[in-house]
C-alpha atoms as a PDB file:
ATOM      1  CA  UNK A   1      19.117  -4.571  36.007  1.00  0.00           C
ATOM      2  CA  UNK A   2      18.725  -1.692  33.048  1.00  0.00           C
ATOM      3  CA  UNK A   3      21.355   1.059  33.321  1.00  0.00           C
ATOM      4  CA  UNK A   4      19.536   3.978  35.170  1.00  0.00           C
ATOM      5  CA  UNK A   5      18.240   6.470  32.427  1.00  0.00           C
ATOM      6  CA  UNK A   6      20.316   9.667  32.018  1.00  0.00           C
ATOM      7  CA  UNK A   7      19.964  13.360  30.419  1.00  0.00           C
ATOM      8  CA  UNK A   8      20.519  13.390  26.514  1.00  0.00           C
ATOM      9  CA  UNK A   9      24.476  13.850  26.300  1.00  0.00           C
ATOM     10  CA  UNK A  10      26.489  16.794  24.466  1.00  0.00           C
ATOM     11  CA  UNK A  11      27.928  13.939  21.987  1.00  0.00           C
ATOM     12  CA  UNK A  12      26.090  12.283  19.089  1.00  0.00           C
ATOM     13  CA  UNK A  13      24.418   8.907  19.263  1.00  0.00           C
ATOM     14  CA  UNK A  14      23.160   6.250  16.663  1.00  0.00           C
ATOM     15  CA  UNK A  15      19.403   6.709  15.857  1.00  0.00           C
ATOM     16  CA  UNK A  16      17.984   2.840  16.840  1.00  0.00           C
ATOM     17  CA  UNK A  17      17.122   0.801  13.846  1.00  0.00           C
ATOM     18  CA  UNK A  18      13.610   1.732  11.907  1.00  0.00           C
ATOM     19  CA  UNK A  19      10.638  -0.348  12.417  1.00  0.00           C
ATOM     20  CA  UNK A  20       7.259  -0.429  11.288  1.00  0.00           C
ATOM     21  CA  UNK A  21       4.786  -0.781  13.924  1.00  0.00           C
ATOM     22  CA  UNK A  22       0.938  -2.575  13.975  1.00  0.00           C
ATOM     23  CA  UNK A  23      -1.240  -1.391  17.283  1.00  0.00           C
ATOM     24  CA  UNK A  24      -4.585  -3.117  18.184  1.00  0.00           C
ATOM     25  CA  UNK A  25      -7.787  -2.170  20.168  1.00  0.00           C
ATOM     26  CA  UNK A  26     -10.606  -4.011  21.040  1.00  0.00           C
ATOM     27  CA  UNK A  27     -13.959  -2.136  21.024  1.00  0.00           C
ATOM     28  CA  UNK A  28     -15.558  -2.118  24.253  1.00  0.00           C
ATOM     29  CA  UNK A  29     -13.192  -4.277  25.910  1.00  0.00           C
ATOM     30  CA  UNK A  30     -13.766  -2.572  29.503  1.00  0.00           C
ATOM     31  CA  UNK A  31     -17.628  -3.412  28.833  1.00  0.00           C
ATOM     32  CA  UNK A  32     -17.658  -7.110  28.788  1.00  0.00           C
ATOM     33  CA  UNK A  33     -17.996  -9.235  31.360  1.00  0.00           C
ATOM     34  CA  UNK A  34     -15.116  -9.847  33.483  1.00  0.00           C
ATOM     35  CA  UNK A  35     -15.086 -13.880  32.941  1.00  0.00           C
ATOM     36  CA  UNK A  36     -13.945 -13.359  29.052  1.00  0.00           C
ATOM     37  CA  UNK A  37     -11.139 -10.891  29.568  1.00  0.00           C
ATOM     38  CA  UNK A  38      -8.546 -13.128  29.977  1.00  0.00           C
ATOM     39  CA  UNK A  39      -9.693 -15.230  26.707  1.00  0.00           C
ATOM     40  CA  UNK A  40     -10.391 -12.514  24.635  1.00  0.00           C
ATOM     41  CA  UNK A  41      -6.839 -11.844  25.419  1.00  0.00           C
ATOM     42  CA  UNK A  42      -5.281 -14.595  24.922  1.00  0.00           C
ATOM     43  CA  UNK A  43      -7.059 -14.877  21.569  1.00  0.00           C
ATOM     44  CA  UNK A  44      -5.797 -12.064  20.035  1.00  0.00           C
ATOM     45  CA  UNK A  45      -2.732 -12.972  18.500  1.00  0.00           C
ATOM     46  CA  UNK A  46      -3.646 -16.333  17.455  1.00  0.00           C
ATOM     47  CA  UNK A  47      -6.477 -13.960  15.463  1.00  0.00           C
ATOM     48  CA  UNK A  48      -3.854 -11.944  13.821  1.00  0.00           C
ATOM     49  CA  UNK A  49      -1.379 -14.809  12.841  1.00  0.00           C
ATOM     50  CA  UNK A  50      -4.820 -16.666  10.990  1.00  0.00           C
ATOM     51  CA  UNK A  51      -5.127 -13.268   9.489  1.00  0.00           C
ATOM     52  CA  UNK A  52      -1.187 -13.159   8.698  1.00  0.00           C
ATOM     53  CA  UNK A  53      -1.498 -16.649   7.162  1.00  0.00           C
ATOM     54  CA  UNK A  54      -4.441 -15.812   5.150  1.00  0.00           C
ATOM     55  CA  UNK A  55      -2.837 -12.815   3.629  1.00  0.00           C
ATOM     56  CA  UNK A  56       0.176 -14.782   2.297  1.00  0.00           C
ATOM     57  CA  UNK A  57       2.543 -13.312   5.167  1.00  0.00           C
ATOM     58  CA  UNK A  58       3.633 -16.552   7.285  1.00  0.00           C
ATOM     59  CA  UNK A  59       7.105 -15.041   7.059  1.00  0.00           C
ATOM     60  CA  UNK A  60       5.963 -12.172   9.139  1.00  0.00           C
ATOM     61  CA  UNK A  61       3.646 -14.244  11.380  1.00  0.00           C
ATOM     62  CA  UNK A  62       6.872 -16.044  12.561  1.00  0.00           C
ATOM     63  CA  UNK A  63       9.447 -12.976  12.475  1.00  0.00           C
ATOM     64  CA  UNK A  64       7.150 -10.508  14.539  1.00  0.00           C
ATOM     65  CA  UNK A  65       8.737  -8.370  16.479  1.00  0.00           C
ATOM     66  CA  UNK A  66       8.420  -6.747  20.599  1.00  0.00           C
ATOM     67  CA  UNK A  67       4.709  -8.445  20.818  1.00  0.00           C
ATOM     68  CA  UNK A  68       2.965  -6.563  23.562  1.00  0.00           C
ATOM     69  CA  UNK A  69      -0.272  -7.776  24.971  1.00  0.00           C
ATOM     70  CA  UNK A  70      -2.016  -5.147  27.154  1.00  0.00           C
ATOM     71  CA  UNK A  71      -5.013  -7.216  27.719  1.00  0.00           C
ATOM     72  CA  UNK A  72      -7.665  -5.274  25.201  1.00  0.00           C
ATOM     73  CA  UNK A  73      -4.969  -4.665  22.477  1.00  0.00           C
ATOM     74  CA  UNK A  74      -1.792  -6.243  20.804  1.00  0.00           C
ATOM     75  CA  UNK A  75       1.172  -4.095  20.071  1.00  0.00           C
ATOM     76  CA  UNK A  76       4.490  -5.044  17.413  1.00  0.00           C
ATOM     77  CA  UNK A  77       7.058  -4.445  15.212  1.00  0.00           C
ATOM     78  CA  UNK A  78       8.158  -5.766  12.065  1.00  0.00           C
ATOM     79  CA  UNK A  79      10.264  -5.599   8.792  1.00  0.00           C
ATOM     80  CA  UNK A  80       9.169  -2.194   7.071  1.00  0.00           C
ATOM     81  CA  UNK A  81       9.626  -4.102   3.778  1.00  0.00           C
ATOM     82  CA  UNK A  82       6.171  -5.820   4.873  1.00  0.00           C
ATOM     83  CA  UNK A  83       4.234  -2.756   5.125  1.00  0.00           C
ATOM     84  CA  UNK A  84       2.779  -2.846   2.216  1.00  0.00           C
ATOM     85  CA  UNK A  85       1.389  -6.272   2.507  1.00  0.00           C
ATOM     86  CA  UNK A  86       0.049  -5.488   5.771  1.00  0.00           C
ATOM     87  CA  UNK A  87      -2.160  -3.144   4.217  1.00  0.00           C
ATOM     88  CA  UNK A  88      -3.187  -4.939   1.309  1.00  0.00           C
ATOM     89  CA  UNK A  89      -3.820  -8.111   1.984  1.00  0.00           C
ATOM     90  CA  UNK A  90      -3.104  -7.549   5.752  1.00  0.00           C
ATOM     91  CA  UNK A  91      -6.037  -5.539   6.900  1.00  0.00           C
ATOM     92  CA  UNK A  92      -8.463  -6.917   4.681  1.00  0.00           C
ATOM     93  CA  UNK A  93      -7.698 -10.894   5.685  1.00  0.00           C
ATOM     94  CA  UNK A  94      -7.793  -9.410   9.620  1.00  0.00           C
ATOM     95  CA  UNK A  95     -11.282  -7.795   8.812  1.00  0.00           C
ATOM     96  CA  UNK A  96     -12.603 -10.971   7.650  1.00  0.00           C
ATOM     97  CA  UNK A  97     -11.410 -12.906  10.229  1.00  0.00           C
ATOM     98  CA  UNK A  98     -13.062 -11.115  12.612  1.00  0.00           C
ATOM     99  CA  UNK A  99     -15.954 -11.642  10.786  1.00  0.00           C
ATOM    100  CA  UNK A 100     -15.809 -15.180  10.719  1.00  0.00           C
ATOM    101  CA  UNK A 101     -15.548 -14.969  14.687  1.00  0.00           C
ATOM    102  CA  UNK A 102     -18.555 -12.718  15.008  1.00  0.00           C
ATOM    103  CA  UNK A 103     -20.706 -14.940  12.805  1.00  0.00           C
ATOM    104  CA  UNK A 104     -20.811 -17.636  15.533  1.00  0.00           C
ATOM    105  CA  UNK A 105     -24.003 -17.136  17.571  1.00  0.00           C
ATOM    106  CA  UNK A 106     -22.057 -18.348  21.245  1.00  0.00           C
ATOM    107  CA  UNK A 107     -19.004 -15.711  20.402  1.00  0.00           C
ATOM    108  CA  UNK A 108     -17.775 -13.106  22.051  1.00  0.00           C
ATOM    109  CA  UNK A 109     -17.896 -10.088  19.859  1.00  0.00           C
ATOM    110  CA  UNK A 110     -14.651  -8.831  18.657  1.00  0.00           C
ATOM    111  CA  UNK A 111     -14.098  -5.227  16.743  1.00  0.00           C
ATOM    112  CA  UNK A 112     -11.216  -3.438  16.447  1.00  0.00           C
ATOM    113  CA  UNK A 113      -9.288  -0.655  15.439  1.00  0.00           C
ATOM    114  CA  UNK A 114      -5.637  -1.241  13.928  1.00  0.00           C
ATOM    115  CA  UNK A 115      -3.177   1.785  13.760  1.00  0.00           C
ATOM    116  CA  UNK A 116       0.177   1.690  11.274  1.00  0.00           C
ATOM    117  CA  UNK A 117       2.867   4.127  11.898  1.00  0.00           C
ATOM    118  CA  UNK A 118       6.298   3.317  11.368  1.00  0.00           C
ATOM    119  CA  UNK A 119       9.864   4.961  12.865  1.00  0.00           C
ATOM    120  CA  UNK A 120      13.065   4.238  14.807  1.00  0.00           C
ATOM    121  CA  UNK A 121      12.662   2.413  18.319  1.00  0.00           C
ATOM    122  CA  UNK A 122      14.553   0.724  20.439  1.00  0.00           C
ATOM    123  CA  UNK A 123      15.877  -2.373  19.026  1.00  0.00           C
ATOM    124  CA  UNK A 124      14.362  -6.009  19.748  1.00  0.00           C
ATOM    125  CA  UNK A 125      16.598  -7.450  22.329  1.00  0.00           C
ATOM    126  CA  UNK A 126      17.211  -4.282  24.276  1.00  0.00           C
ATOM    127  CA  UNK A 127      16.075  -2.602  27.502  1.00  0.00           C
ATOM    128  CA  UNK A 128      12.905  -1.043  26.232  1.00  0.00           C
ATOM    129  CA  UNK A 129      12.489  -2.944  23.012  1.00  0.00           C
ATOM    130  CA  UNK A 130      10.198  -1.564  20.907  1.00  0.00           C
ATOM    131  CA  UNK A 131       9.676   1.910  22.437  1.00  0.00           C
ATOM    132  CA  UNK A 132      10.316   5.528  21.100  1.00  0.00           C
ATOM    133  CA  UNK A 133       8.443   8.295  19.901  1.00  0.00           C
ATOM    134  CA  UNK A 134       7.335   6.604  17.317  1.00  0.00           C
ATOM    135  CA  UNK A 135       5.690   3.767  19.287  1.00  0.00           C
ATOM    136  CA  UNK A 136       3.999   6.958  21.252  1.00  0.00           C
ATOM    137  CA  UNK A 137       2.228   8.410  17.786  1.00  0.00           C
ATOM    138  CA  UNK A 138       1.046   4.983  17.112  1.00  0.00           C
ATOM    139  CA  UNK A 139      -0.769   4.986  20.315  1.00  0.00           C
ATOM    140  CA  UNK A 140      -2.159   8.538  20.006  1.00  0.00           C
ATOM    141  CA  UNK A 141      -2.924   7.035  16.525  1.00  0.00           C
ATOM    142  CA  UNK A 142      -5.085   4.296  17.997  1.00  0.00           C
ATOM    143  CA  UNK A 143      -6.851   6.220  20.853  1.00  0.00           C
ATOM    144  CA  UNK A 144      -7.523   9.046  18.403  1.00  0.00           C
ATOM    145  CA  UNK A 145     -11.506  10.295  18.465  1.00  0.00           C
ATOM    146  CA  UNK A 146     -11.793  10.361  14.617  1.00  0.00           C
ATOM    147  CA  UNK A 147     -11.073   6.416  14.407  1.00  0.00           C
ATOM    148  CA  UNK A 148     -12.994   5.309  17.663  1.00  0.00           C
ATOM    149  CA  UNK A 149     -15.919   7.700  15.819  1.00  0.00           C
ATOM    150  CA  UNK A 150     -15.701   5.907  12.676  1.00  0.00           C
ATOM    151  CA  UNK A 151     -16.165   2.624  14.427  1.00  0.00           C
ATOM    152  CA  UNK A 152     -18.988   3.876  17.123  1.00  0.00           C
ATOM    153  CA  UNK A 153     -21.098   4.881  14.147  1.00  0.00           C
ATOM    154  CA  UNK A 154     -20.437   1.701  11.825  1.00  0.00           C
ATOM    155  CA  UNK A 155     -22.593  -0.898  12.008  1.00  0.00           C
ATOM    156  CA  UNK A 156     -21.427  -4.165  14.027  1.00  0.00           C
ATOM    157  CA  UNK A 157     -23.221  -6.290  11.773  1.00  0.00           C
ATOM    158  CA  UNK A 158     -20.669  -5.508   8.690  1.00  0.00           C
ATOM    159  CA  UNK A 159     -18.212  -3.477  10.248  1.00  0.00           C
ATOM    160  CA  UNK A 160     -15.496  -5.399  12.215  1.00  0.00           C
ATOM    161  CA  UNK A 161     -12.409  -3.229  11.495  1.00  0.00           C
ATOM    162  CA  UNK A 162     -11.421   0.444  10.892  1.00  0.00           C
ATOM    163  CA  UNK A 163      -7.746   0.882  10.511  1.00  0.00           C
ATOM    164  CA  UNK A 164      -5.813   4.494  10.597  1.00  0.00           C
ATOM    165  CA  UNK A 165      -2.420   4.763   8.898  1.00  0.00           C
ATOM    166  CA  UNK A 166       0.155   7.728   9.776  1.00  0.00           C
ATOM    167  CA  UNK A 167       0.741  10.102   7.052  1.00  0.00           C
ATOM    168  CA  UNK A 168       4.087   8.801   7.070  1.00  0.00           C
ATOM    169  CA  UNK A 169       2.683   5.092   6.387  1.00  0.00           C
ATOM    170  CA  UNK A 170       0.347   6.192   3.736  1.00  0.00           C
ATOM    171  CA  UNK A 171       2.816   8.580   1.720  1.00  0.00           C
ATOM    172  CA  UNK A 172       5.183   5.538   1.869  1.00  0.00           C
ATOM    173  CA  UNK A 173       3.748   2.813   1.139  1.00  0.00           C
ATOM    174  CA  UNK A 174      -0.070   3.878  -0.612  1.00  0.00           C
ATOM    175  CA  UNK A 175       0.340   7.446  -2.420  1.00  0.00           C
ATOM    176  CA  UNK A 176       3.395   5.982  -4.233  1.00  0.00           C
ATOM    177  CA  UNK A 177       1.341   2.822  -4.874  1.00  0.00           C
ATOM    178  CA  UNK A 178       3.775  -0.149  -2.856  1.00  0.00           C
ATOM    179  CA  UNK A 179       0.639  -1.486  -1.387  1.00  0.00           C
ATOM    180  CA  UNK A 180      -2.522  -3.119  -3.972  1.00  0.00           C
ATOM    181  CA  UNK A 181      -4.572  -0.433  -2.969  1.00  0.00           C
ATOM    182  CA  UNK A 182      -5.691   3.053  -4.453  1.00  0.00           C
ATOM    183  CA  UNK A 183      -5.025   6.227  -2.698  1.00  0.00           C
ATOM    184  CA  UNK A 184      -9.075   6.872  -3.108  1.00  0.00           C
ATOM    185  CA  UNK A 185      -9.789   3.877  -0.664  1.00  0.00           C
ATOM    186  CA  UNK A 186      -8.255   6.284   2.287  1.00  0.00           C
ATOM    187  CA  UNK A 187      -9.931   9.298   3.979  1.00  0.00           C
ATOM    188  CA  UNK A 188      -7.974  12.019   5.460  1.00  0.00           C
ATOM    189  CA  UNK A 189      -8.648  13.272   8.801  1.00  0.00           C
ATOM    190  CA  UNK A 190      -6.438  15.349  11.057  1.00  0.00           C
ATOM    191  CA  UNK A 191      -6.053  13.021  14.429  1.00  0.00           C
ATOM    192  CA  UNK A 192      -6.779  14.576  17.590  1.00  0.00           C
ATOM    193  CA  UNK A 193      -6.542  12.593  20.925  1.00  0.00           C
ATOM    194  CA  UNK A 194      -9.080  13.432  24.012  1.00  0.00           C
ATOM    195  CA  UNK A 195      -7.079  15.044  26.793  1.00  0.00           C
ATOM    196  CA  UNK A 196      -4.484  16.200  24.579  1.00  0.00           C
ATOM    197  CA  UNK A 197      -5.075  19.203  23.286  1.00  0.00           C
ATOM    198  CA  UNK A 198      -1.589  19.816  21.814  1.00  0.00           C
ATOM    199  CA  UNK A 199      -1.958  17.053  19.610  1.00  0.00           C
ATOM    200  CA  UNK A 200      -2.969  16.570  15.865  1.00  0.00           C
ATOM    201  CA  UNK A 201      -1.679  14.874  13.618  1.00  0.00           C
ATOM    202  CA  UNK A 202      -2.482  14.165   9.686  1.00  0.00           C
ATOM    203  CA  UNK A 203      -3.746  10.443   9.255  1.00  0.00           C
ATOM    204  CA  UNK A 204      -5.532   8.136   7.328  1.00  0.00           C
ATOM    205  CA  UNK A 205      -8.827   6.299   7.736  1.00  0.00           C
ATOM    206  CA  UNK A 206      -9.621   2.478   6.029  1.00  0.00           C
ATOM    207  CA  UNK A 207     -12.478   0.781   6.146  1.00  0.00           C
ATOM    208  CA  UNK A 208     -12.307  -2.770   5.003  1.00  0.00           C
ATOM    209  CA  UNK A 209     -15.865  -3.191   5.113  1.00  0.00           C
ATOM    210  CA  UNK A 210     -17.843  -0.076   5.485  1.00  0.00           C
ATOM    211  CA  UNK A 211     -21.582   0.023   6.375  1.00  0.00           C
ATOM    212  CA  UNK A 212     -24.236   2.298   4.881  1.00  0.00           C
ATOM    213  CA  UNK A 213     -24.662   4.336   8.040  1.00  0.00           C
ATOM    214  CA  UNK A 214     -20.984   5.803   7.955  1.00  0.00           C
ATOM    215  CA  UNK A 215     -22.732   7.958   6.015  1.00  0.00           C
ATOM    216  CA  UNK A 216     -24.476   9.403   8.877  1.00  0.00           C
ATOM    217  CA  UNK A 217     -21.689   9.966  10.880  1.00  0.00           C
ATOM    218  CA  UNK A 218     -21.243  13.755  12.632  1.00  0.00           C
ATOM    219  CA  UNK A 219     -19.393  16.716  10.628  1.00  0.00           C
ATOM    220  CA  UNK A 220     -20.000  14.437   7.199  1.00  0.00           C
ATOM    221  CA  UNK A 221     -23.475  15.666   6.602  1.00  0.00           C
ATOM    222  CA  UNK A 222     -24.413  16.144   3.043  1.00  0.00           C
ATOM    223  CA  UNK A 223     -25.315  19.780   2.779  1.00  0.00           C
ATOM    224  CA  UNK A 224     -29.004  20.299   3.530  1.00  0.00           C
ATOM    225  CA  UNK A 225     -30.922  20.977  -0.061  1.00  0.00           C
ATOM    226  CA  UNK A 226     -34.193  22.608   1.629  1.00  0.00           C
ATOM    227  CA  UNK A 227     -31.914  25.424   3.698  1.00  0.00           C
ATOM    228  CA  UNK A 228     -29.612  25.936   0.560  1.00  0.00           C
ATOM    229  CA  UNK A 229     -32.789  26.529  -1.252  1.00  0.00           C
ATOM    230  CA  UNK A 230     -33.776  28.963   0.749  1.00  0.00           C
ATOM    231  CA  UNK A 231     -30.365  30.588   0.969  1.00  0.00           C
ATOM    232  CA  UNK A 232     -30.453  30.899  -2.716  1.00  0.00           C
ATOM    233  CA  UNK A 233     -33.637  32.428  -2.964  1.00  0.00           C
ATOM    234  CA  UNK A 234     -32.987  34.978  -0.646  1.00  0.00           C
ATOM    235  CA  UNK A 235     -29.974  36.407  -2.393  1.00  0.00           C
ATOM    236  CA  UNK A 236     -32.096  36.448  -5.680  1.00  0.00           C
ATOM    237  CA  UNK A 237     -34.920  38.057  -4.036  1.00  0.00           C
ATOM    238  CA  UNK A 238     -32.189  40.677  -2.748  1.00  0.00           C
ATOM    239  CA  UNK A 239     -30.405  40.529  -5.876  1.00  0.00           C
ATOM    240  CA  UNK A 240     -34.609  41.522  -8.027  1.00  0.00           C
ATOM    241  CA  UNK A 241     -34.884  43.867  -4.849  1.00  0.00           C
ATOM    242  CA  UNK A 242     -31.578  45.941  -5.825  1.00  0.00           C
ATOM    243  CA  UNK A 243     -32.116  46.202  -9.793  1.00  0.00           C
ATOM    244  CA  UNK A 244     -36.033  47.899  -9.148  1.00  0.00           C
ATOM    245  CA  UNK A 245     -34.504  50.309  -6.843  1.00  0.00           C
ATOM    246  CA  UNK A 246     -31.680  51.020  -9.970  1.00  0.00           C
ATOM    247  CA  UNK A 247     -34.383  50.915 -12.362  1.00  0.00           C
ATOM    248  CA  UNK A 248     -36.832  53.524 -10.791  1.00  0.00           C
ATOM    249  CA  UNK A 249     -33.574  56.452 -10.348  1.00  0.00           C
END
């Protein structure tokens, strides 16, 4: 039995060891029949280790970490030193793997979203494994409206995956270039969770395969040309207005 959990002490304690941290969420997964729960499941790790192997990363495939399986999502830790890999070849190889599974016409449809966020947690072994604070922010992370928007509007036809990275993740391992891809691939949002208000954090969105209509999604909206038109033409009709008044005195 766990020791009982006690009040922070006066004394100093060792931070537990760093870890980088994957979360995955099913689309929908609430919204399908009850019969396929338990295999869609059961298939979601053997998903990510094909997309693991595919990426070049069998050495992570065999050394993951705290593997939690909440029935629509996978949860894990592993060697920060893979990070970059994970994104670039990682995401990618997962993106098309679920797009190999959605091409067959008697499959259940499978879309996700995939946060990264990385931080000290327990340690694998111990009471609590895996969890922390940091574990938390990948969550909020994963559950956040500005990913879960992203993949609403996408279209399911092209769009299997839309991944959001911490700040943290991205300053680490993409703005100082670790992982093959450019900074430019990667919008910035601020993350904001439903039902907690107190809650926004700076993130990163990645589309592996992005679909035409993303351009349609709400609060993107190119500006609209006819209404700045007529915005423009009012201040020079003000602007023609003000010099014949000038002119006449």
């Amino acid at each position: 039995m766990p020791e009982p959990p006690c009040l922070p002490r006066s004394s100093s304690r060792p931070l537990p060891p760093y870890q980088a941290l994957l979360g995955l969420d099913v689309k929908n997964y609430t919204g399908m029949p009850g019969v396929v729960h338990a295999p869609v499941s059961a298939y979601l790790e053997p998903l990510l280790d094909a997309a693991l192997t595919a990426a070049g990363l069998d050495d992570l495939r065999t050394a993951k970490r705290f593997v939690s399986n909440s029935g629509d999502g996978l949860t894990l830790g592993f060697d920060s030193t893979f990070m970059p890999f994970v994104i670039a070849p990682g995401l990618d190889c997962l993106d098309k793997e679920l797009a190999r599974h959605n091409a067959e016409p008697n499959h259940v449809q499978i879309r996700m979203r995939a946060s990264l966020h990385a931080g000290h947690v327990a340690a694998p072994g111990v009471s609590g494994e895996g969890n922390g604070p940091a574990r938390n922010d990948l969550h909020r992370l994963l559950d956040s409206r500005e990913v879960k928007a992203l993949l609403d509007h996408a279209s399911p036809a092209t769009t299997h995956l839309v991944a959001i990275l911490s700040d943290h993740v991205y300053d680490t391992a993409v703005r100082n270039r670790f992982a093959g891809l450019h900074p430019d691939f990667f919008k910035p949002v601020d993350a904001t969770v439903p039902g907690r208000e107190d809650y926004s954090e700076k993130a990163w969105l990645y589309v592996p395969a992005p679909s035409g209509n993303l351009l349609a999604v709400p609060g993107h909206h190119q500006p609209h040309l006819p209404k700045l038109l007529t915005f423009l033409s009012g201040i020079d009709h003000l602007h023609s207005t003000i010099r014949r008044f000038l002119d006449r005195y």
